[in-house]
Protein backbone atom coordinates (compact mmCIF):
# COMPACT_ATOMS: atom_id res chain seq x y z
CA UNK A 1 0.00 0.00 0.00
CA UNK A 2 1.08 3.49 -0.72
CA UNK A 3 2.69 5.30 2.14
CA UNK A 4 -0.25 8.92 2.29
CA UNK A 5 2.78 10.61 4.34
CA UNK A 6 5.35 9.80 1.50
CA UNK A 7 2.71 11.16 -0.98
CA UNK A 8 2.75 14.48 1.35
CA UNK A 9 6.15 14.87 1.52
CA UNK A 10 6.92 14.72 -2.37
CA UNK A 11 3.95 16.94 -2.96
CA UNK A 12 4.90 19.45 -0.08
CA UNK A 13 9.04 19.40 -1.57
CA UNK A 14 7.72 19.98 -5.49
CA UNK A 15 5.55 22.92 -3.89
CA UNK A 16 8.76 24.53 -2.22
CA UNK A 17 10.14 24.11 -5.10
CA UNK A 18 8.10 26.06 -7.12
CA UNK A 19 8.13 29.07 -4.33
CA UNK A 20 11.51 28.75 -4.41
CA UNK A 21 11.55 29.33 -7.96
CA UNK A 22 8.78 31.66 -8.02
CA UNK A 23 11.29 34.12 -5.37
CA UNK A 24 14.00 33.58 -7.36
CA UNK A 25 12.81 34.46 -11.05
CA UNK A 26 9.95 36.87 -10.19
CA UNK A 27 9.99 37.77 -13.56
CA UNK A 28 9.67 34.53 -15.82
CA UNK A 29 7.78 32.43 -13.39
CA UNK A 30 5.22 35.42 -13.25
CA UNK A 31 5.30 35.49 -16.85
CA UNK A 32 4.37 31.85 -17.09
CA UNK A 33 1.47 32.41 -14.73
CA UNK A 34 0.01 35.34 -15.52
CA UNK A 35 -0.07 34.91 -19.91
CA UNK A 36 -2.37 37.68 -19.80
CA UNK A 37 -2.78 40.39 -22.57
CA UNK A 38 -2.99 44.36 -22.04
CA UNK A 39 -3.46 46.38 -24.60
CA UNK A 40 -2.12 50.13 -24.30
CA UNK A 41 -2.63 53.20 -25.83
CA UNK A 42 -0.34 56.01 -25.71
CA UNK A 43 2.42 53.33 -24.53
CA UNK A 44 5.19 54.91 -26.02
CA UNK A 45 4.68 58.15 -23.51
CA UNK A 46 6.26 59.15 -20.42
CA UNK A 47 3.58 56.95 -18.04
CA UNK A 48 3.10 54.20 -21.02
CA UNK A 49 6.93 53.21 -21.04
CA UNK A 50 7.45 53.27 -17.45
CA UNK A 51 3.77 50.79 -17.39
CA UNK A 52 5.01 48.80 -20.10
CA UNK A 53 7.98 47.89 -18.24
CA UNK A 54 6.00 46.85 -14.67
CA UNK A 55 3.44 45.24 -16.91
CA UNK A 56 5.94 43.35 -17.94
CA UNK A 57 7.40 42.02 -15.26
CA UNK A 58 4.15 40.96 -13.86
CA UNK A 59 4.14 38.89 -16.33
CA UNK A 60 1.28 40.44 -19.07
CA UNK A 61 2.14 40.45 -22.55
CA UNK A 62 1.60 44.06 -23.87
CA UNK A 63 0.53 45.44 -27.17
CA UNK A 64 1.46 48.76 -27.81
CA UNK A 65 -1.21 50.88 -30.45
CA UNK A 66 1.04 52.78 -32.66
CA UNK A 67 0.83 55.02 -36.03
CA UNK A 68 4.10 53.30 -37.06
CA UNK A 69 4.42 50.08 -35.60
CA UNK A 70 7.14 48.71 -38.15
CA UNK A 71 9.29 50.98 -36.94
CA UNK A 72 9.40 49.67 -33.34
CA UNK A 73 11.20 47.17 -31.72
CA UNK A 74 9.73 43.68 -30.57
CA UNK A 75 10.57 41.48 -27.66
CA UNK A 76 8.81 38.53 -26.12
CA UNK A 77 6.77 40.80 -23.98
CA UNK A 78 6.26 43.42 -26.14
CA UNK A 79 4.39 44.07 -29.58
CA UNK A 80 2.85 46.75 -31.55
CA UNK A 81 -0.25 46.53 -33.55
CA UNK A 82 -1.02 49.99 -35.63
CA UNK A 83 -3.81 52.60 -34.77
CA UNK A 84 -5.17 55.85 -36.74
CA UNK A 85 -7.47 57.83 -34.65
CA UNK A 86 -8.26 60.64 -37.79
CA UNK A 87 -8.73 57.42 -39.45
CA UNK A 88 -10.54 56.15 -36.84
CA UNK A 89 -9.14 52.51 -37.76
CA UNK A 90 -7.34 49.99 -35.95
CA UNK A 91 -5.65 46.09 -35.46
CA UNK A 92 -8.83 44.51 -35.17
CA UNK A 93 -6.42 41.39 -34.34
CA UNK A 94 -4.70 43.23 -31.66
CA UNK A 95 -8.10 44.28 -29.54
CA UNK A 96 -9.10 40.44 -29.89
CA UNK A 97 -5.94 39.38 -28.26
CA UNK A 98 -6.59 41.99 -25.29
CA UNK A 99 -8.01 40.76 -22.04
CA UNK A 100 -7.34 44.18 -20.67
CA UNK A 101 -7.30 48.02 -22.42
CA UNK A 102 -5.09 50.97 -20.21
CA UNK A 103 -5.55 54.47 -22.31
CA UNK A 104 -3.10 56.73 -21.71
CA UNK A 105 -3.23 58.12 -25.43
CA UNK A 106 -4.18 62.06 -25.59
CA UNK A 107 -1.84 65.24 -26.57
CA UNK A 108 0.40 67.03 -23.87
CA UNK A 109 -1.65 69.85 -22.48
CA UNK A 110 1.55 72.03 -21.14
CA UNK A 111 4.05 71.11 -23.64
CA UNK A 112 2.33 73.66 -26.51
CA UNK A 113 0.68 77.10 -26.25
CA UNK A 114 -3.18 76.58 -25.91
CA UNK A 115 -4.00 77.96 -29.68
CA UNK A 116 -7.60 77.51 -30.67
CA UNK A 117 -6.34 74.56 -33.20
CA UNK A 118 -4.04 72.83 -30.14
CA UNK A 119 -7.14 73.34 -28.04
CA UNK A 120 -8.99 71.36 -30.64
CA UNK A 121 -6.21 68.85 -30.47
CA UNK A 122 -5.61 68.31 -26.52
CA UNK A 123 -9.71 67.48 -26.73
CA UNK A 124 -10.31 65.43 -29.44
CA UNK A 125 -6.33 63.20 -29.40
CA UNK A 126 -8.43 62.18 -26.06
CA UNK A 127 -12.31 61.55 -27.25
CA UNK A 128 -11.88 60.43 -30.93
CA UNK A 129 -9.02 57.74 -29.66
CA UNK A 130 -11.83 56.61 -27.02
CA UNK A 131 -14.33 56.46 -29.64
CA UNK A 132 -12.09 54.71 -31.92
CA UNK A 133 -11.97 51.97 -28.89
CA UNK A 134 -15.15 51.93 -27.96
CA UNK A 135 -16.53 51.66 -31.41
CA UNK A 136 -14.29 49.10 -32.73
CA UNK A 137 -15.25 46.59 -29.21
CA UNK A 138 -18.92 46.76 -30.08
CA UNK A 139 -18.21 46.14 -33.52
CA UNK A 140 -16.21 43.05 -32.99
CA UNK A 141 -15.95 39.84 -30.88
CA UNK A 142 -13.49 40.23 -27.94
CA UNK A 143 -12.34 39.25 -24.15
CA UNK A 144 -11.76 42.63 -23.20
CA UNK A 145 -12.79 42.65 -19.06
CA UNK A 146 -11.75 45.96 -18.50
CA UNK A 147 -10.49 49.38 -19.45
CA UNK A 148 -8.49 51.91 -17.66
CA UNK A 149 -8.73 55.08 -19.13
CA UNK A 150 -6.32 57.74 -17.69
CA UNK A 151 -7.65 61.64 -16.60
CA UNK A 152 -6.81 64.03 -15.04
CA UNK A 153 -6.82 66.38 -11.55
CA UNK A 154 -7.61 69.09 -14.27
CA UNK A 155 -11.58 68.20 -13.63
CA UNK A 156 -11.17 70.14 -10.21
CA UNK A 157 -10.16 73.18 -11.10
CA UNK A 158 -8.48 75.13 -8.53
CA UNK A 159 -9.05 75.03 -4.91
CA UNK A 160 -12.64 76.93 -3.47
CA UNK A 161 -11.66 77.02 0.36
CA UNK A 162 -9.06 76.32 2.38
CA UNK A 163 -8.78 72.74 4.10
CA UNK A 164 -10.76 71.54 0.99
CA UNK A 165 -9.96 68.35 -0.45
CA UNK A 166 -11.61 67.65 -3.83
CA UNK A 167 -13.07 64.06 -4.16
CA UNK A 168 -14.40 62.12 -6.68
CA UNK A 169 -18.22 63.02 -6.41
CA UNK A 170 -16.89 66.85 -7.41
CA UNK A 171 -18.24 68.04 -10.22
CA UNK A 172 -16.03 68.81 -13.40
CA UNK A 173 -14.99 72.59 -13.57
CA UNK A 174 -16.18 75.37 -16.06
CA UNK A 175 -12.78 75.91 -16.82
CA UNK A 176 -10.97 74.73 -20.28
CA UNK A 177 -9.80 71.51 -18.69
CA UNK A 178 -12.27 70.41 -16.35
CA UNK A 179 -14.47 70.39 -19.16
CA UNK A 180 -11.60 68.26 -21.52
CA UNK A 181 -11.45 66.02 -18.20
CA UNK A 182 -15.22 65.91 -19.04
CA UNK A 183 -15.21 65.34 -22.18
CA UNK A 184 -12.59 62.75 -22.02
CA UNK A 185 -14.18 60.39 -19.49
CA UNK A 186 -17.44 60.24 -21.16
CA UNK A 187 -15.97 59.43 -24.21
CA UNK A 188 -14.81 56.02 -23.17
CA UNK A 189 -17.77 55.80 -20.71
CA UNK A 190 -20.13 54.00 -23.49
CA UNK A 191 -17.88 50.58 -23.39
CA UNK A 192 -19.16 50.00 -19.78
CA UNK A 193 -22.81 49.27 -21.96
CA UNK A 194 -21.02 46.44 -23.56
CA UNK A 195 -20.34 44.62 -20.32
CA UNK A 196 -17.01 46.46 -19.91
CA UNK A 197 -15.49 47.61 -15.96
CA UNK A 198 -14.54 50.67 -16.87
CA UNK A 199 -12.06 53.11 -14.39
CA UNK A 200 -11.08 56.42 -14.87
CA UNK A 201 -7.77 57.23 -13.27
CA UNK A 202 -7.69 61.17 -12.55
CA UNK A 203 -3.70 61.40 -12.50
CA UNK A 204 -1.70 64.44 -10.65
CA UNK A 205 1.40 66.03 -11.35
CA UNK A 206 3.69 62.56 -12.02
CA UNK A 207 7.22 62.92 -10.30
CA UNK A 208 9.25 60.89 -12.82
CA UNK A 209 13.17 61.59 -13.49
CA UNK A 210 12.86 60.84 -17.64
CA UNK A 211 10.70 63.97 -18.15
CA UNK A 212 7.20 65.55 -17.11
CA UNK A 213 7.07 68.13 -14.61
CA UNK A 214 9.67 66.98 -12.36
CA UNK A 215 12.22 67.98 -15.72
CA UNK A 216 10.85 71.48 -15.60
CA UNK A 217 11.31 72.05 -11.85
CA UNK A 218 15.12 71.06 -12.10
CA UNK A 219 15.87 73.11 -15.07
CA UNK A 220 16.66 76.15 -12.33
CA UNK A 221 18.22 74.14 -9.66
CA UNK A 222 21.02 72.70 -11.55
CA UNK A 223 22.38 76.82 -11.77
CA UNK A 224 21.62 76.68 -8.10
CA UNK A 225 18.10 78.30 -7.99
CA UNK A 226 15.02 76.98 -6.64
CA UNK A 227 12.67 78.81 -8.57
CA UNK A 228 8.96 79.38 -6.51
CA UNK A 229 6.07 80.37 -8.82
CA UNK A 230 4.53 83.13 -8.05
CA UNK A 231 3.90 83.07 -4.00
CA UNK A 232 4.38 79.46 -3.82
CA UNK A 233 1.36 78.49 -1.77
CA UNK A 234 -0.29 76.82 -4.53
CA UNK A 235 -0.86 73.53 -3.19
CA UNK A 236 0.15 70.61 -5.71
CA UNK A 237 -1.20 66.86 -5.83
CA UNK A 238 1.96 64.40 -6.93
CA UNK A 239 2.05 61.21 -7.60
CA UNK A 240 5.88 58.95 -8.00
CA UNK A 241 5.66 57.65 -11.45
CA UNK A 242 5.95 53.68 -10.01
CA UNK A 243 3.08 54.21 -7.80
CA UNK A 244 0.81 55.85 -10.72
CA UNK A 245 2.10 52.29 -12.51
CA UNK A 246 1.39 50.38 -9.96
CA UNK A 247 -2.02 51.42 -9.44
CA UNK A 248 -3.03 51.09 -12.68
CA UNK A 249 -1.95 47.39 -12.22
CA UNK A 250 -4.17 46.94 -9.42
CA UNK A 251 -7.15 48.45 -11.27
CA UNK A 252 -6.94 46.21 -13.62
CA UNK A 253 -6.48 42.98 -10.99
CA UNK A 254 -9.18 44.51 -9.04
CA UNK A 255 -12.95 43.18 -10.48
CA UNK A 256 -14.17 46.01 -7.72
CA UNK A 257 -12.87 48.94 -9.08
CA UNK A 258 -15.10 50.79 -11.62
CA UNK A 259 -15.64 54.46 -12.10
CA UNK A 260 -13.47 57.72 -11.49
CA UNK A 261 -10.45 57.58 -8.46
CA UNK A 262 -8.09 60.51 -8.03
CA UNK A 263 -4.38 59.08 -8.65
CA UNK A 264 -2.35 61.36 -6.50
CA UNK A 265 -0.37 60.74 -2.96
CA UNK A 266 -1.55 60.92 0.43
CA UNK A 267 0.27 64.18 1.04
CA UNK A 268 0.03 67.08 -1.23
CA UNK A 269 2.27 69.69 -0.57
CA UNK A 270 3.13 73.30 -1.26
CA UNK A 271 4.68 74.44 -4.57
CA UNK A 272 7.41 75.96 -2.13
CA UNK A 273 7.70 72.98 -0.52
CA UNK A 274 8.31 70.85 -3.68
CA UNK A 275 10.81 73.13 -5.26
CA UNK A 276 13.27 73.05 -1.77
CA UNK A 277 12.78 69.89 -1.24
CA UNK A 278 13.78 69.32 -4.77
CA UNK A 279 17.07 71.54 -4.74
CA UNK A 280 17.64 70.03 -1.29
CA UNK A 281 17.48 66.38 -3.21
CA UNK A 282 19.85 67.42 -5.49
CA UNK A 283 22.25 70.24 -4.35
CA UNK A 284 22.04 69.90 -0.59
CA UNK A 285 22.41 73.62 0.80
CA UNK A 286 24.19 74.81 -1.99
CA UNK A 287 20.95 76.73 -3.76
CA UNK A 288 19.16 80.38 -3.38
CA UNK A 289 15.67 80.13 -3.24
CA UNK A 290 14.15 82.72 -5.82
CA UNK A 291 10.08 83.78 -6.93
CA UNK A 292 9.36 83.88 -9.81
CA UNK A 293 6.51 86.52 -10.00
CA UNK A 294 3.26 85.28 -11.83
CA UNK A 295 2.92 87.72 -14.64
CA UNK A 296 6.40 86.52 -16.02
CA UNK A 297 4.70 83.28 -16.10
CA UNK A 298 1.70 84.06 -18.00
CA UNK A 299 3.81 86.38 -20.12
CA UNK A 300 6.18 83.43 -20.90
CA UNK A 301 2.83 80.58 -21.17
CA UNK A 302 -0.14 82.69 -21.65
CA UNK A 303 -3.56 80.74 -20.55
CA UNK A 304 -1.56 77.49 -19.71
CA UNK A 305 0.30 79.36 -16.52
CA UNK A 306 -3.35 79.24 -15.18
CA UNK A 307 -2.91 75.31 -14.36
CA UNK A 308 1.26 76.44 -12.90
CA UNK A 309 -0.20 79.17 -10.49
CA UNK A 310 -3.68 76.97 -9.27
CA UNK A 311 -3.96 75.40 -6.08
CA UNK A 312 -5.74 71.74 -6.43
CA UNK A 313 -6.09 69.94 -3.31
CA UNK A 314 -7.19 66.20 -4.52
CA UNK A 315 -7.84 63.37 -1.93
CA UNK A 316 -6.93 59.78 -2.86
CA UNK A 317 -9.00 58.13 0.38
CA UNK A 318 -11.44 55.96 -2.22
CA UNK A 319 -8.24 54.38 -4.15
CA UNK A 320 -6.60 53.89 -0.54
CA UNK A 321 -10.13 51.96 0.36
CA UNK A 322 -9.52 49.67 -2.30
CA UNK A 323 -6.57 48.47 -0.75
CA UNK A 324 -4.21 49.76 -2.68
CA UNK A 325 -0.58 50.86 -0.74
CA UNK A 326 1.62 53.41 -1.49
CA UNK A 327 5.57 53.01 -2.04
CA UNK A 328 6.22 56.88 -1.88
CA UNK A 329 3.91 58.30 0.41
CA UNK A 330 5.00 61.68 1.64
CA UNK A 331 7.42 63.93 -1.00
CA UNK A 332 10.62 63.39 0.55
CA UNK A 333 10.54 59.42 0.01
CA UNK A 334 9.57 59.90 -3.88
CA UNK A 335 12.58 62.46 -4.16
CA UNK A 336 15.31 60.29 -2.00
CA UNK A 337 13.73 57.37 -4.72
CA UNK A 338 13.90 59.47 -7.62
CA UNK A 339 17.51 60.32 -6.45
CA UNK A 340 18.73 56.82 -6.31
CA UNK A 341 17.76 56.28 -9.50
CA UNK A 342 19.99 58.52 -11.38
């Protein structure tokens, strides 16, 4: 008769095994698991590489929507299937192989002056690429479970009162982009009628050394100046560029999460506080804290210095209620991080 306690102990030793395995090549055994397919827009961005990267060592295959995919490089995690939002056309193929959709696709709202044609372009680079989605889903057979759609803090508007946090039930500001933050999550709203969890991610300012604000703040400091806009009590909702990754990981693991969360850290903090922090980071004492007064700013960036001089005060308690943890809670931890990584 077969020994049941011999039976226990080979099956207990092959599962140690495969922990040990599992803790010792995160990467492929993860990979093995997980087989999973997520589909990104924008991937080739700031947020979208940095995501593309996690995703894949999680383990998820990505496909990366593109207006010139021959042109890109492939690796056994990565592909890229090609996209035309004017066209409104796309890899039918590549949204059938999708279990998953993150958007992050739309044009860079500080990068250009706000012209009534780049106007036009910041809007609809956000709701015709979400139409082209949603459209070609209910058009076509797929496994898509869910999409993550990126926004933005720019649905607040600036701070009404002090001690205010905006939260998710907020309405969307008058302003230019509170009503593009509008706009854009009602555009890919419509998939959720196809049996689609959709969840809006309402992203802050993203603290990431390979560009984005973060780049504009040490332009100054590396001359030795911390440069404060304007009084420098504009408060300013971060988020560390792994965290932003990581939580758009979890909404996607997460069957709960559906509708609009704020992506930002627990602690906002001045935009004093950010830029001597910063020079602190990266020059110790050696720095002279300077203003720089707010019409040179609007002289230099016209209507986009509105969104450098407001004060938006977001809360992320409903994404913390989800369960989700932070790595870089409170600003000095996402600098020292940032630090270590150059």
């Amino acid at each position: 008769m077969p020994d049941k306690r011999d039976d226990y102990i080979l099956i207990r030793s092959r599962a140690e095994a495969i922990h040990r395995a599992a803790n010792r090549y995160p990467i492929s055994f993860s990979y093995i698991y997980s087989m999973q397919t997520v589909l990104i827009t924008g991937g080739t961005g700031l947020i979208g590489k940095a995501l593309t990267k996690l995703l894949a060592e999680k383990g998820y295959r990505i496909i990366i929507l593109t207006r010139e995919p021959a042109n890109k490089q492939i690796n056994k995690s990565v592909s890229y299937a090609a996209w035309d939002i004017k066209k409104q056309t796309m890899d039918i193929e590549a949204l059938k192989s999708a279990d998953f959709i993150i958007h992050l696709a739309g044009a860079g709202v500080v990068a250009h002056k706000w012209t009534v044609a780049y106007k036009k372009e910041i809007v609809e680079s956000r709701t015709l690429s979400s139409k082209l989605i949603v459209d070609t889903l209910k058009n076509n057979t797929h496994k898509v479970e869910a999409i993550v759609s990126a926004s933005a803090i720019g649905w607040y508007g600036a701070d009404k009162e002090p001690g205010h946090s905006f939260l998710e039930s907020d309405k969307a500001a008058d302003d230019f982009l509170g009503q593009t933050c509008l706009l854009w999550e009602q555009s890919i709203e419509p998939a959720a009628s196809a049996g689609i969890r959709v969840c809006k991610l309402r992203t802050g300012i993203v603290l990431d050394n390979n560009g984005g604000a973060l780049a504009e703040f040490k332009k100054p400091v590396r001359f030795g100046i911390a440069g404060i806009l304007a009084s420098g009590k504009q408060i300013v909702s971060w988020i560390h560029v792994d965290d932003l990754c990581r939580m758009y990981v979890h909404a996607i693991e997460n069957t709960a999460i559906t509708g609009s969360y704020n992506a930002v850290a627990p602690r906002p903090v001045s935009n004093k506080e950010l830029t001597l922090q910063l020079a602190k980071s990266m020059r110790g004492s050696f720095f002279v804290p300077m203003h720089v007064p707010g019409f040179v700013l609007k002289l230099m960036m016209g209507d986009r210095s509105i969104e450098v001089l407001k004060s938006t005060t977001v809360s992320c308690a409903k994404m913390k209620e989800t369960g989700f943890t932070f790595l870089y809670p409170s600003l000095e931890a996402a600098l020292e991080a940032l630090s270590n990584k150059n």
